[in-house]
Each structure stands twice: as structure tokens, then as C-alpha cells.
PDB file of N, CA and C in Angstrom:
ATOM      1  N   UNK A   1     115.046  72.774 116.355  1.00  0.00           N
ATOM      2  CA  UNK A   1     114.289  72.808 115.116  1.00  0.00           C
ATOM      3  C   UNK A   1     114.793  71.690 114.205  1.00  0.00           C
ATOM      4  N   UNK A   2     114.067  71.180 113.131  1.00  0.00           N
ATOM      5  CA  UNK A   2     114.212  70.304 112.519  1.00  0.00           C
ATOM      6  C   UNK A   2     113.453  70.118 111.028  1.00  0.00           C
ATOM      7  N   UNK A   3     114.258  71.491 110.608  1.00  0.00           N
ATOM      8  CA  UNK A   3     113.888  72.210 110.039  1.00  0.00           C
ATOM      9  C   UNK A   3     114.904  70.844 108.730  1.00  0.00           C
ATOM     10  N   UNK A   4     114.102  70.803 107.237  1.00  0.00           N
ATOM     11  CA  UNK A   4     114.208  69.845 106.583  1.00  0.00           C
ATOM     12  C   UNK A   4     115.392  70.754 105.311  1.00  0.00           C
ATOM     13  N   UNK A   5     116.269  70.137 104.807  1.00  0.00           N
ATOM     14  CA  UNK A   5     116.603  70.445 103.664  1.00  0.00           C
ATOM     15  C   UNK A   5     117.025  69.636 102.433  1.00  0.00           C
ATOM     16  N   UNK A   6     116.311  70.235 101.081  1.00  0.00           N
ATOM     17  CA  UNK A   6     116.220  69.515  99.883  1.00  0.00           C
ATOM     18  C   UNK A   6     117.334  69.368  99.426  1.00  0.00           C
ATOM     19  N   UNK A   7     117.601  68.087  98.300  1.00  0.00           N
ATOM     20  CA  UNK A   7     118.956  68.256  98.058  1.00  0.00           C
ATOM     21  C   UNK A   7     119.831  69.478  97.397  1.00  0.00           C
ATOM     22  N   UNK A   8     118.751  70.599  96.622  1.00  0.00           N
ATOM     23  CA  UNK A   8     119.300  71.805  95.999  1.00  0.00           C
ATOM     24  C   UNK A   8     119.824  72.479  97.422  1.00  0.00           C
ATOM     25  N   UNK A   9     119.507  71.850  98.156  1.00  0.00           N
ATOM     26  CA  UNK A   9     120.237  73.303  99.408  1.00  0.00           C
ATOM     27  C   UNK A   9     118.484  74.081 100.351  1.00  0.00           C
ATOM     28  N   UNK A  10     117.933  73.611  99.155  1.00  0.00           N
ATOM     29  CA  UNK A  10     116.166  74.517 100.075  1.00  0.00           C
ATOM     30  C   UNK A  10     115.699  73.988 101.248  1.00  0.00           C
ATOM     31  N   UNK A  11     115.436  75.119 102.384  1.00  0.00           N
ATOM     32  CA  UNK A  11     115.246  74.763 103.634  1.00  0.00           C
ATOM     33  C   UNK A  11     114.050  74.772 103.640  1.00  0.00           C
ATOM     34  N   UNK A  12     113.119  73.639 104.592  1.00  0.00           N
ATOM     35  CA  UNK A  12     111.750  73.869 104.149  1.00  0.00           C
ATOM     36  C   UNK A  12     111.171  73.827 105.605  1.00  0.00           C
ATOM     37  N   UNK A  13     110.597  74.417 106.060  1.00  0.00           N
ATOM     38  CA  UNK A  13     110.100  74.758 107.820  1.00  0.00           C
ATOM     39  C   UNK A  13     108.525  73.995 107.974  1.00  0.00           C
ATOM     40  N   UNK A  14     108.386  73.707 108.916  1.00  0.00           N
ATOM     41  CA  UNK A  14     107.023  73.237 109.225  1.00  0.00           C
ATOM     42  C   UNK A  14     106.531  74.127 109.803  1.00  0.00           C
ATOM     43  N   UNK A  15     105.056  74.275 109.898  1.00  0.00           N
ATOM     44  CA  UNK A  15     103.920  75.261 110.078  1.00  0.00           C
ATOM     45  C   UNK A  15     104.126  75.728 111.756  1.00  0.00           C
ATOM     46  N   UNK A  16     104.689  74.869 112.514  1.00  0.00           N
ATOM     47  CA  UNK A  16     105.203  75.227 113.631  1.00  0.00           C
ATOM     48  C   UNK A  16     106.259  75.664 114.024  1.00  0.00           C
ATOM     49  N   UNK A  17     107.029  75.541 113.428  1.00  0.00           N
ATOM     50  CA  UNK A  17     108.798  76.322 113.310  1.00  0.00           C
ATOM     51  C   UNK A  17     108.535  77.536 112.542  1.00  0.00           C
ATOM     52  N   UNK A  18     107.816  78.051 111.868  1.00  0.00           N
ATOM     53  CA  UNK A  18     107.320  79.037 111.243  1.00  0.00           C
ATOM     54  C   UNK A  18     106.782  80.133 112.216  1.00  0.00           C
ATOM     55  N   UNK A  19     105.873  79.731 113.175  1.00  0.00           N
ATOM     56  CA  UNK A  19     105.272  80.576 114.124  1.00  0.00           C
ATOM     57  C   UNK A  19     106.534  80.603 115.608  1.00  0.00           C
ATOM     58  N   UNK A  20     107.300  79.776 115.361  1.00  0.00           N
ATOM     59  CA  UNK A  20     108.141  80.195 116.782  1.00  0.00           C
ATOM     60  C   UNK A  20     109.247  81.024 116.265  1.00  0.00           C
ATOM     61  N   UNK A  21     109.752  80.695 114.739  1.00  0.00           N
ATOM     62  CA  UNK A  21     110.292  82.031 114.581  1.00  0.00           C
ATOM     63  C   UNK A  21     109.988  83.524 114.121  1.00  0.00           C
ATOM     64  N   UNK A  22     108.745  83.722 114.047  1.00  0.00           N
ATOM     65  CA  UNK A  22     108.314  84.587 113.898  1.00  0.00           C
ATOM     66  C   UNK A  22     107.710  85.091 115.725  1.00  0.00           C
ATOM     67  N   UNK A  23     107.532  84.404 116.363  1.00  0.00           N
ATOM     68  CA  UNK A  23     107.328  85.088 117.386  1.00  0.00           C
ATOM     69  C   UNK A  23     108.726  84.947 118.282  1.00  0.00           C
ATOM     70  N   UNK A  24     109.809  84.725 117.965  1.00  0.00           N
ATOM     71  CA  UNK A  24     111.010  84.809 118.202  1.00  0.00           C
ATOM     72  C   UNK A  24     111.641  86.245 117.991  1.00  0.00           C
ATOM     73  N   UNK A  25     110.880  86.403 116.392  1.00  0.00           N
ATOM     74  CA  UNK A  25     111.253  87.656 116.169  1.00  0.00           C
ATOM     75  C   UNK A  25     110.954  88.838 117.264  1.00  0.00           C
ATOM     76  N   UNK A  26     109.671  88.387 117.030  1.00  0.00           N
ATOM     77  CA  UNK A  26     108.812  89.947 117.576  1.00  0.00           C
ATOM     78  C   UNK A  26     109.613  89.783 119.044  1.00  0.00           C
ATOM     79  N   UNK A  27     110.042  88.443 119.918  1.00  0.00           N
ATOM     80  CA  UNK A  27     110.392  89.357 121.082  1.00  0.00           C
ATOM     81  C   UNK A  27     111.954  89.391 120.859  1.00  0.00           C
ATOM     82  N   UNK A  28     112.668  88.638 120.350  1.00  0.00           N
ATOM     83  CA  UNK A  28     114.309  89.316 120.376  1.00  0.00           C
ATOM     84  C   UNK A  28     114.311  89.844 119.039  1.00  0.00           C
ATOM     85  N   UNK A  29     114.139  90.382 118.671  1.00  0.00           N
ATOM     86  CA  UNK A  29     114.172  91.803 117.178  1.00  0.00           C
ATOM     87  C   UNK A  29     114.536  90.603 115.897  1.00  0.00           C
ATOM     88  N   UNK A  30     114.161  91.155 114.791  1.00  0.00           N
ATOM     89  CA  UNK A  30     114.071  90.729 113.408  1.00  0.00           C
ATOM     90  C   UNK A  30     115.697  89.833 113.036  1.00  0.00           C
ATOM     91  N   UNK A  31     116.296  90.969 113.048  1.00  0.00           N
ATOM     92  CA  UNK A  31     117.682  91.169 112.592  1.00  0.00           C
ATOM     93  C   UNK A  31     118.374  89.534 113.101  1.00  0.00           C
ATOM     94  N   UNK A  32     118.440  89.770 114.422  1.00  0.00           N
ATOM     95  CA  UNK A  32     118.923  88.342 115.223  1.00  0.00           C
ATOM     96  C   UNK A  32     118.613  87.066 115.170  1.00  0.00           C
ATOM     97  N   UNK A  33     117.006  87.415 115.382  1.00  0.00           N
ATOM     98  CA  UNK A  33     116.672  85.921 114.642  1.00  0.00           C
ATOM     99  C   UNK A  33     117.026  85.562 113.317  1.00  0.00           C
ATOM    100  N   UNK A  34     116.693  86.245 112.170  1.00  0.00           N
ATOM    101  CA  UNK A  34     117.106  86.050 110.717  1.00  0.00           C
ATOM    102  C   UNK A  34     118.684  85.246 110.865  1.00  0.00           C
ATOM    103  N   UNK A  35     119.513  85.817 111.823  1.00  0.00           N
ATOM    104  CA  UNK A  35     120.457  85.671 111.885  1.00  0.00           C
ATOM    105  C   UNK A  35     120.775  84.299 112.126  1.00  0.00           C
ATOM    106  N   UNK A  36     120.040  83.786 113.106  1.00  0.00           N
ATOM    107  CA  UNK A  36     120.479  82.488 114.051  1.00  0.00           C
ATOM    108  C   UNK A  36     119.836  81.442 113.582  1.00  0.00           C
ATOM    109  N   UNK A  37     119.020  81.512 112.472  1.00  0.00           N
ATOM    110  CA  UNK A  37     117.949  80.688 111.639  1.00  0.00           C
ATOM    111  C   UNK A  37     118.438  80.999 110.048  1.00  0.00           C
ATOM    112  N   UNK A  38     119.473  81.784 109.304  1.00  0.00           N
ATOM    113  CA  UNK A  38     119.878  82.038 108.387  1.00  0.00           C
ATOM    114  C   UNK A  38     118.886  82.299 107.898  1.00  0.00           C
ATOM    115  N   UNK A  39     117.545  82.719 107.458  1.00  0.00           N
ATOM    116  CA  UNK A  39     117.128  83.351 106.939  1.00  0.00           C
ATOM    117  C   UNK A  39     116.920  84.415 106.214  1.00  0.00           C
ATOM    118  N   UNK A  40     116.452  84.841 104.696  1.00  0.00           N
ATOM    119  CA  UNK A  40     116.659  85.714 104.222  1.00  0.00           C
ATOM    120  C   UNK A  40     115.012  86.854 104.892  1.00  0.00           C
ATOM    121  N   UNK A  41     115.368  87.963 104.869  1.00  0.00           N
ATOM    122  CA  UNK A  41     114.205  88.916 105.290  1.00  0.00           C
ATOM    123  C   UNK A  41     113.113  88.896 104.054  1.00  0.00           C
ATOM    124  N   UNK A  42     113.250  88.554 103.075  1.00  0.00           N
ATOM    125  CA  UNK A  42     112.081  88.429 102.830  1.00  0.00           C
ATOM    126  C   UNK A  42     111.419  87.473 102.731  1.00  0.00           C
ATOM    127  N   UNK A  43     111.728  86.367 103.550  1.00  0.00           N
ATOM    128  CA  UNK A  43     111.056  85.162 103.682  1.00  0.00           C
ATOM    129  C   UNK A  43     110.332  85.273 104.478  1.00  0.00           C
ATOM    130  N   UNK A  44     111.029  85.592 106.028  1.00  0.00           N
ATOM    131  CA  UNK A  44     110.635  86.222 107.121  1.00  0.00           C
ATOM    132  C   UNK A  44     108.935  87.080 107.015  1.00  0.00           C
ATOM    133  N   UNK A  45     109.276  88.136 106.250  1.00  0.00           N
ATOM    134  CA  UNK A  45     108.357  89.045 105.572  1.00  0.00           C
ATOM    135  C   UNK A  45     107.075  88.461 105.098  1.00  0.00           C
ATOM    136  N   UNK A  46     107.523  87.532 104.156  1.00  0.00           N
ATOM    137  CA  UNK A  46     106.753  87.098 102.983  1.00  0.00           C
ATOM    138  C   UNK A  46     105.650  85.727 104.539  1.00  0.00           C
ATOM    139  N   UNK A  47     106.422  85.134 105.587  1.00  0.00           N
ATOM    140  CA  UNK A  47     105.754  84.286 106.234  1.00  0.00           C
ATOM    141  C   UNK A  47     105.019  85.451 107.384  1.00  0.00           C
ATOM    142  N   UNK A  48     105.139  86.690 107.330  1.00  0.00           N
ATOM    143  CA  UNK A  48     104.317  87.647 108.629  1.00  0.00           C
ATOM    144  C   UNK A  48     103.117  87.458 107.971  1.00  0.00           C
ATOM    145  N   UNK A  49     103.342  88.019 106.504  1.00  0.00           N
ATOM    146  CA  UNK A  49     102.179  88.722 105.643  1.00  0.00           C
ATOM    147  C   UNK A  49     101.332  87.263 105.608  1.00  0.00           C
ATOM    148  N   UNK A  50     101.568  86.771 105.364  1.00  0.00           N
ATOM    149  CA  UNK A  50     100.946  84.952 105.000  1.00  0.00           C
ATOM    150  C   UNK A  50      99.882  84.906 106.774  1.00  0.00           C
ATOM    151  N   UNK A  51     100.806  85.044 107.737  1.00  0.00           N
ATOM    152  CA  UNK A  51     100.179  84.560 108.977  1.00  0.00           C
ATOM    153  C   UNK A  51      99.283  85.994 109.261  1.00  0.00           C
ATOM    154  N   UNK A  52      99.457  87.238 108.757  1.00  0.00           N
ATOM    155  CA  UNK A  52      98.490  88.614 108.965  1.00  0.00           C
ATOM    156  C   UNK A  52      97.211  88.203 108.457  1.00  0.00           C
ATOM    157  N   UNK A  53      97.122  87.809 106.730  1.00  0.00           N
ATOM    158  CA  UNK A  53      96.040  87.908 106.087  1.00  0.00           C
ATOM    159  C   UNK A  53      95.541  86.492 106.214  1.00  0.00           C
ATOM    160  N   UNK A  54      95.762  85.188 106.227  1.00  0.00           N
ATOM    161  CA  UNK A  54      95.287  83.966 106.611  1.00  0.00           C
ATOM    162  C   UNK A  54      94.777  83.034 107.438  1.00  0.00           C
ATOM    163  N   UNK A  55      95.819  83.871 108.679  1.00  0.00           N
ATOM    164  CA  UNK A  55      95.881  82.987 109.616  1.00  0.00           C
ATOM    165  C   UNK A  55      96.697  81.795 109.977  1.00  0.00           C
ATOM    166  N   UNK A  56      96.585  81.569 111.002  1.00  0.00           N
ATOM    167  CA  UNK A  56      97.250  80.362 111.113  1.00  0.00           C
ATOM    168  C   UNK A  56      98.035  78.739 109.616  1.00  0.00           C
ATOM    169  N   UNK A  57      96.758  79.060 109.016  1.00  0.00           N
ATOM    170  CA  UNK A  57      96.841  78.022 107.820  1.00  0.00           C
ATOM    171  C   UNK A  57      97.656  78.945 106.827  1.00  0.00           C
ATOM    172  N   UNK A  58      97.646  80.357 106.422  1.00  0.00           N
ATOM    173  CA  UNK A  58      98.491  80.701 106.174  1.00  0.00           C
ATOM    174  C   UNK A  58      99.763  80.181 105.461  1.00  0.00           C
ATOM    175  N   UNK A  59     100.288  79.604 106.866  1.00  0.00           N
ATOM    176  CA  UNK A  59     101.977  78.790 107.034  1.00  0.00           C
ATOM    177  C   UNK A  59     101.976  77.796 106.679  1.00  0.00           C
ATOM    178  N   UNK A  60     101.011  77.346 106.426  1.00  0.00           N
ATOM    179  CA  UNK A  60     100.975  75.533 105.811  1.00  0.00           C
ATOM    180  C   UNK A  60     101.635  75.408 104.585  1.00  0.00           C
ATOM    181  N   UNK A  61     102.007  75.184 103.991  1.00  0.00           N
ATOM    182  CA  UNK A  61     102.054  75.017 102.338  1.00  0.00           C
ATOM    183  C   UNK A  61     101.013  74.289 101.393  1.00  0.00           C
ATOM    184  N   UNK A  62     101.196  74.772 100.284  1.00  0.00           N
ATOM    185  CA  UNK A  62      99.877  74.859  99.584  1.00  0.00           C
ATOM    186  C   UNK A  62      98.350  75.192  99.579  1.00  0.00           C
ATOM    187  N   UNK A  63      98.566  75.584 101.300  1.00  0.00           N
ATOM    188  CA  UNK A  63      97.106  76.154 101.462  1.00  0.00           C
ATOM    189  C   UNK A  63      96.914  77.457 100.944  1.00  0.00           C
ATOM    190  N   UNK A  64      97.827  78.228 100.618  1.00  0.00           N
ATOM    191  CA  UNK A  64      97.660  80.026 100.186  1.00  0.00           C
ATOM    192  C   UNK A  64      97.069  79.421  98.616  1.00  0.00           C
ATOM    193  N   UNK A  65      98.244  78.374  97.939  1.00  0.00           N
ATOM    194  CA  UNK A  65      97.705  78.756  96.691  1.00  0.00           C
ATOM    195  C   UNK A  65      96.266  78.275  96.468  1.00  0.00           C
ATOM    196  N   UNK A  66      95.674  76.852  97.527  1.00  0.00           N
ATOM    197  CA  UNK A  66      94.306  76.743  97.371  1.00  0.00           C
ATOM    198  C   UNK A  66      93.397  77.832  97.314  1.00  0.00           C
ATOM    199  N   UNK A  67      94.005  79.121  98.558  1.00  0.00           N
ATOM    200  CA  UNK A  67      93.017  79.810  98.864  1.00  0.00           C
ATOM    201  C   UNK A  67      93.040  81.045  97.653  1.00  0.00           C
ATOM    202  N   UNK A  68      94.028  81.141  96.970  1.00  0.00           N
ATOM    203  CA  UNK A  68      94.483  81.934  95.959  1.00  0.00           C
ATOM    204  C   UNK A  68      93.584  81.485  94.715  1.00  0.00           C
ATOM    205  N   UNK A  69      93.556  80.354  94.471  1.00  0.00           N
ATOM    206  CA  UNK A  69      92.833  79.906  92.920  1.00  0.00           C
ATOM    207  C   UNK A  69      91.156  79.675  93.709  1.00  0.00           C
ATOM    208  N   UNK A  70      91.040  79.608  94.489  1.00  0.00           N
ATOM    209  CA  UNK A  70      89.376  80.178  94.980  1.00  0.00           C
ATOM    210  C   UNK A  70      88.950  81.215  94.611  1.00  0.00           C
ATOM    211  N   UNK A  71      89.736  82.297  94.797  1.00  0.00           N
ATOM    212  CA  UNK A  71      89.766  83.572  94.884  1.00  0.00           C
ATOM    213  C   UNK A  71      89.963  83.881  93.273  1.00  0.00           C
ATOM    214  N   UNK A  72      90.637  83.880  93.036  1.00  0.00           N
ATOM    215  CA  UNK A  72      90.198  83.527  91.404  1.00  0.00           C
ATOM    216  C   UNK A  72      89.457  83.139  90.953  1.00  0.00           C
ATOM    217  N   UNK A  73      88.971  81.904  91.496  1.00  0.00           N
ATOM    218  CA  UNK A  73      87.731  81.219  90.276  1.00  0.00           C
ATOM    219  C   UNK A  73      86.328  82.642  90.958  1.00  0.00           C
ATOM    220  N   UNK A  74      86.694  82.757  91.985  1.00  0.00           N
ATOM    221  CA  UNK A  74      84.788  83.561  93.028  1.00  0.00           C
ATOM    222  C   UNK A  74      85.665  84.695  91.906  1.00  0.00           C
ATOM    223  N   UNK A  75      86.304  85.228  91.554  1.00  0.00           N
ATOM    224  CA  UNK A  75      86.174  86.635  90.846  1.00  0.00           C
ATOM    225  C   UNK A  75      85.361  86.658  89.391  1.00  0.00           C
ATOM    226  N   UNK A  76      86.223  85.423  88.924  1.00  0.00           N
ATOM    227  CA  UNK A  76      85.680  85.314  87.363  1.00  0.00           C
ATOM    228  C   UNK A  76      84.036  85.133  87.456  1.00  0.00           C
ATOM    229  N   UNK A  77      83.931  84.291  88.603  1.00  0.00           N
ATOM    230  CA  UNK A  77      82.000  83.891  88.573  1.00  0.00           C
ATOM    231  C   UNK A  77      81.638  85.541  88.971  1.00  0.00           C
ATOM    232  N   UNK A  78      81.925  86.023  89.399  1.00  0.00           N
ATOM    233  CA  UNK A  78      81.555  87.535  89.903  1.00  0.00           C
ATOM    234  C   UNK A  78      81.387  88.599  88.650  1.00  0.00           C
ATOM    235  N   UNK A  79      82.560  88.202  88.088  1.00  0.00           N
ATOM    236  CA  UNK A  79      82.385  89.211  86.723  1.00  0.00           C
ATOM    237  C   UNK A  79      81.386  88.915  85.649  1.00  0.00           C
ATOM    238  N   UNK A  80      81.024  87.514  85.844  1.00  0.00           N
ATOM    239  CA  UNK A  80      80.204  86.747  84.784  1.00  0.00           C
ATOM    240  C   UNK A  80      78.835  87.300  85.346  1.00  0.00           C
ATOM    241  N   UNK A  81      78.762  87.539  86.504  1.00  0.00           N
ATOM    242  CA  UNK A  81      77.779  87.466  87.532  1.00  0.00           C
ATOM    243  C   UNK A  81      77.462  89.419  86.850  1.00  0.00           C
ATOM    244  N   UNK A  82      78.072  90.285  86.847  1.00  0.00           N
ATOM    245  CA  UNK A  82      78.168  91.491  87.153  1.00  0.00           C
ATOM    246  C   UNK A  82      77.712  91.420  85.626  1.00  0.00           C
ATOM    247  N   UNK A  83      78.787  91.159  84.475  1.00  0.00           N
ATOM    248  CA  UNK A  83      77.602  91.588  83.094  1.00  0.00           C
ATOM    249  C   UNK A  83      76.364  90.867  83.006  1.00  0.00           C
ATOM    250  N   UNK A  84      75.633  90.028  83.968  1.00  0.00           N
ATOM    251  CA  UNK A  84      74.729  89.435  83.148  1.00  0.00           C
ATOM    252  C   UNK A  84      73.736  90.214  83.724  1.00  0.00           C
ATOM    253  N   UNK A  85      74.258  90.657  84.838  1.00  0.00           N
ATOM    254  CA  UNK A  85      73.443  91.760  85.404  1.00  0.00           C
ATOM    255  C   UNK A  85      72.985  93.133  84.969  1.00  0.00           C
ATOM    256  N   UNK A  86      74.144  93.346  84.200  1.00  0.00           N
ATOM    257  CA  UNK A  86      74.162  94.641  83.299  1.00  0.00           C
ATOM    258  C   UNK A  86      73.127  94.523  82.234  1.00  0.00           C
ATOM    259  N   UNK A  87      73.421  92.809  81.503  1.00  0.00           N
ATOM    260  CA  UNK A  87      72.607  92.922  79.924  1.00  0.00           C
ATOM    261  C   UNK A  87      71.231  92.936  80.585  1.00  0.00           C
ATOM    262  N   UNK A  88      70.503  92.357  81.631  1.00  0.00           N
ATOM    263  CA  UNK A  88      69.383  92.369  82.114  1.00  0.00           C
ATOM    264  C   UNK A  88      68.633  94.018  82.354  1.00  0.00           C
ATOM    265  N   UNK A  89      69.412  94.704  82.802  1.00  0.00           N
ATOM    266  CA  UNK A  89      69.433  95.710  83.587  1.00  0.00           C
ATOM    267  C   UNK A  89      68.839  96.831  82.025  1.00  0.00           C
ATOM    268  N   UNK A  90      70.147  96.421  80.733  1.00  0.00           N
ATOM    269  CA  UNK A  90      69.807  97.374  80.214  1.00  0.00           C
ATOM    270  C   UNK A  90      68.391  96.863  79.564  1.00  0.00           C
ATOM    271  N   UNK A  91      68.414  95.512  79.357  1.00  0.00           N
ATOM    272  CA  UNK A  91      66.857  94.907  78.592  1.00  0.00           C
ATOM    273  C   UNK A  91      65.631  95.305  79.433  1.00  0.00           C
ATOM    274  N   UNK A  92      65.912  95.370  80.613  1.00  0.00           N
ATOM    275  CA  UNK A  92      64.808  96.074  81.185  1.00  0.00           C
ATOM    276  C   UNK A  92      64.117  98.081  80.809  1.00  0.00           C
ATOM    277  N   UNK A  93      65.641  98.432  80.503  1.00  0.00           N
ATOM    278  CA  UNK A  93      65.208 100.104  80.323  1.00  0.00           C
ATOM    279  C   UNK A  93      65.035 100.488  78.880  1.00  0.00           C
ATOM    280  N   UNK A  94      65.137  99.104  77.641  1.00  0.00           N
ATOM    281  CA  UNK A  94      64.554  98.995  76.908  1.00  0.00           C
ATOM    282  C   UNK A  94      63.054  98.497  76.844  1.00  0.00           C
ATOM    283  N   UNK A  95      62.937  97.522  77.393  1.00  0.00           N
ATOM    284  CA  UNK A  95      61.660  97.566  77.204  1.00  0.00           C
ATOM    285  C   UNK A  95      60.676  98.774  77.982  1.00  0.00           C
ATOM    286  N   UNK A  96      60.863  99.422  78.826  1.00  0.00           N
ATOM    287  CA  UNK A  96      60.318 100.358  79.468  1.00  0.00           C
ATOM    288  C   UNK A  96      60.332 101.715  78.650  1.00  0.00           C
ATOM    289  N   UNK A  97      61.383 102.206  77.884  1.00  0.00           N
ATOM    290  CA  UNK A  97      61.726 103.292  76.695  1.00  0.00           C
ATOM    291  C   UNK A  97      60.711 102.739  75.319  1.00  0.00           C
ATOM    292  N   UNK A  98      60.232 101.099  75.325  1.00  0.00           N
ATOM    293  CA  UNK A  98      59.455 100.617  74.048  1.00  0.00           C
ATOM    294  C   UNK A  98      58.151 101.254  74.430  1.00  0.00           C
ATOM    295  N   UNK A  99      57.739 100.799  75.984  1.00  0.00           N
ATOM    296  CA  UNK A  99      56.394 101.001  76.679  1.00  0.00           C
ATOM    297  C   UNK A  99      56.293 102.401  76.410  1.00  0.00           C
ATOM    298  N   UNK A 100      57.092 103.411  76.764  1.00  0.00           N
ATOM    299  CA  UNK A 100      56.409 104.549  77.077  1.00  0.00           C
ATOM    300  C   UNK A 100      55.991 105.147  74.922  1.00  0.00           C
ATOM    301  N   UNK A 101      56.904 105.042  74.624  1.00  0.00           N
ATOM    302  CA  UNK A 101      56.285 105.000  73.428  1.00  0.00           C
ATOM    303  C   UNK A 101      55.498 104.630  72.405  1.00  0.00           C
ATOM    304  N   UNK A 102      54.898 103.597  72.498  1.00  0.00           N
ATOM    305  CA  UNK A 102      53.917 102.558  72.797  1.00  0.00           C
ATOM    306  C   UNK A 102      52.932 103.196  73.209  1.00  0.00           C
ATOM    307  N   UNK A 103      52.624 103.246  74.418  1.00  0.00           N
ATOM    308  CA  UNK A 103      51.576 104.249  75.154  1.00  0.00           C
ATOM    309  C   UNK A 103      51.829 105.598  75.588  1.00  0.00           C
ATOM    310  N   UNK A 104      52.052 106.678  75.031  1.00  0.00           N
ATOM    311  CA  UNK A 104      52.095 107.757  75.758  1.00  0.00           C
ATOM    312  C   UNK A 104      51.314 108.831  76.955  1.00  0.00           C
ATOM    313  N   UNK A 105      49.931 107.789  77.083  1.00  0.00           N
ATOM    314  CA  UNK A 105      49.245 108.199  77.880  1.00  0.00           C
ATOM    315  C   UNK A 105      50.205 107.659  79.335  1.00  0.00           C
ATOM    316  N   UNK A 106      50.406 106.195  79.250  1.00  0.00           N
ATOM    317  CA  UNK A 106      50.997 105.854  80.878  1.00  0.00           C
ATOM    318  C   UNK A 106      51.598 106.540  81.480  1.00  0.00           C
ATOM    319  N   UNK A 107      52.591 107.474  80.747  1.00  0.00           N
ATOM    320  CA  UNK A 107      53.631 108.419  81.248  1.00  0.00           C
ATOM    321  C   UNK A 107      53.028 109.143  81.891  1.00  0.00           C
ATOM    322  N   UNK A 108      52.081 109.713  81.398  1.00  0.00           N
ATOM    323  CA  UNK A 108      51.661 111.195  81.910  1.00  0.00           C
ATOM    324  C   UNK A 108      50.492 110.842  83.348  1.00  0.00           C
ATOM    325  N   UNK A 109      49.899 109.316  83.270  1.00  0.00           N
ATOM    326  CA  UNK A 109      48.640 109.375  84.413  1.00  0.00           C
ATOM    327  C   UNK A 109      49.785 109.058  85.536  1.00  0.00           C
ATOM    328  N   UNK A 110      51.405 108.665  85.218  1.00  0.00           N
ATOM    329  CA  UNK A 110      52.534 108.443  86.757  1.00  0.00           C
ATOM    330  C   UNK A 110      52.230 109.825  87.244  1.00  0.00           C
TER     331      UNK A 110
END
């Protein structure tokens, strides 16, 4: 491995040293590998969960937070999306509450 470190001491893994120690893990147990790669377990952890919900790209760096501030911006358009739907929704059962009073015959020939 060739695995890089910053001058603070931070070890920084490539997207492929990432997946061989994690499937290192799964076949000689957690504990050992962490061990022989100094790793802390919740890095370990923190790179399963990354490769569970992502995928492969996952392990890349900076791709989570791309996919993270996507996911953010599609919520906010969603919520914008969800009241405008609402103010429509209720302008519609106003004007329909104007109609029936308005005409009280329509009601009654439904």
C-alpha cells in the first residue's frame, strides 16, 4: 500500500486501498486488519457505511459531499415545490366554497 501521509501526521488512502481493506476485513476479521493498517474503527466504519449507501464512488473523496449538497439543494426545491402546492391546493377549495355559495342550486343538481 501506498497509502499517502500529510505533514500533520493524516493518512490519506486511495479509493482502491480503501476497498482492499475493507474486504481484508470481512475475510480476516475487523480487529486485525485495523490493526496492521493502524486504523481507527471508526474510520473503518465510517468507509463500510460510505461504500453500503454509495457505492463504489462512495470512497472517492469529495464525491459524498457532492452527492450530499445535491441532496440538499433536491430537498429545499422539494419543499418550495410542496408549499406551492399547498397555496394552490387551498386557492382551489376557495374558490369552489365561493362557487357553491354563489350558486346554491349547483350543489344540489351534483
Amino acid at each position: 500500500m501506498c497509502m499517502e501521509t500529510t505533514e500533520k501526521g493524516i493518512k490519506k488512502f486511495s479509493k482502491d486501498e480503501k476497498q482492499k481493506i475493507l474486504a481484508e476485513a470481512e475475510h480476516n476479521g475487523v480487529k486485525v486488519t485495523l490493526a496492521k493498517y493502524n486504523l481507527y474503527p471508526a474510520t473503518f466504519y465510517y468507509w463500510r457505511k460510505k461504500l453500503t449507501v454509495y457505492g463504489e464512488e462512495g470512497l472517492s473523496h469529495q464525491v459524498v459531499k457532492n452527492h450530499e449538497s445535491l441532496i440538499k439543494r433536491l430537498e429545499k426545491e422539494n419543499e418550495a415545490l410542496k408549499l406551492l402546492l399547498a397555496e394552490k391546493e387551498l386557492e382551489s377549495r376557495l374558490k369552489d366554497e365561493l362557487l357553491k355559495k354563489k350558486y346554491p342550486e349547483m350543489k344540489k343538481k351534483r
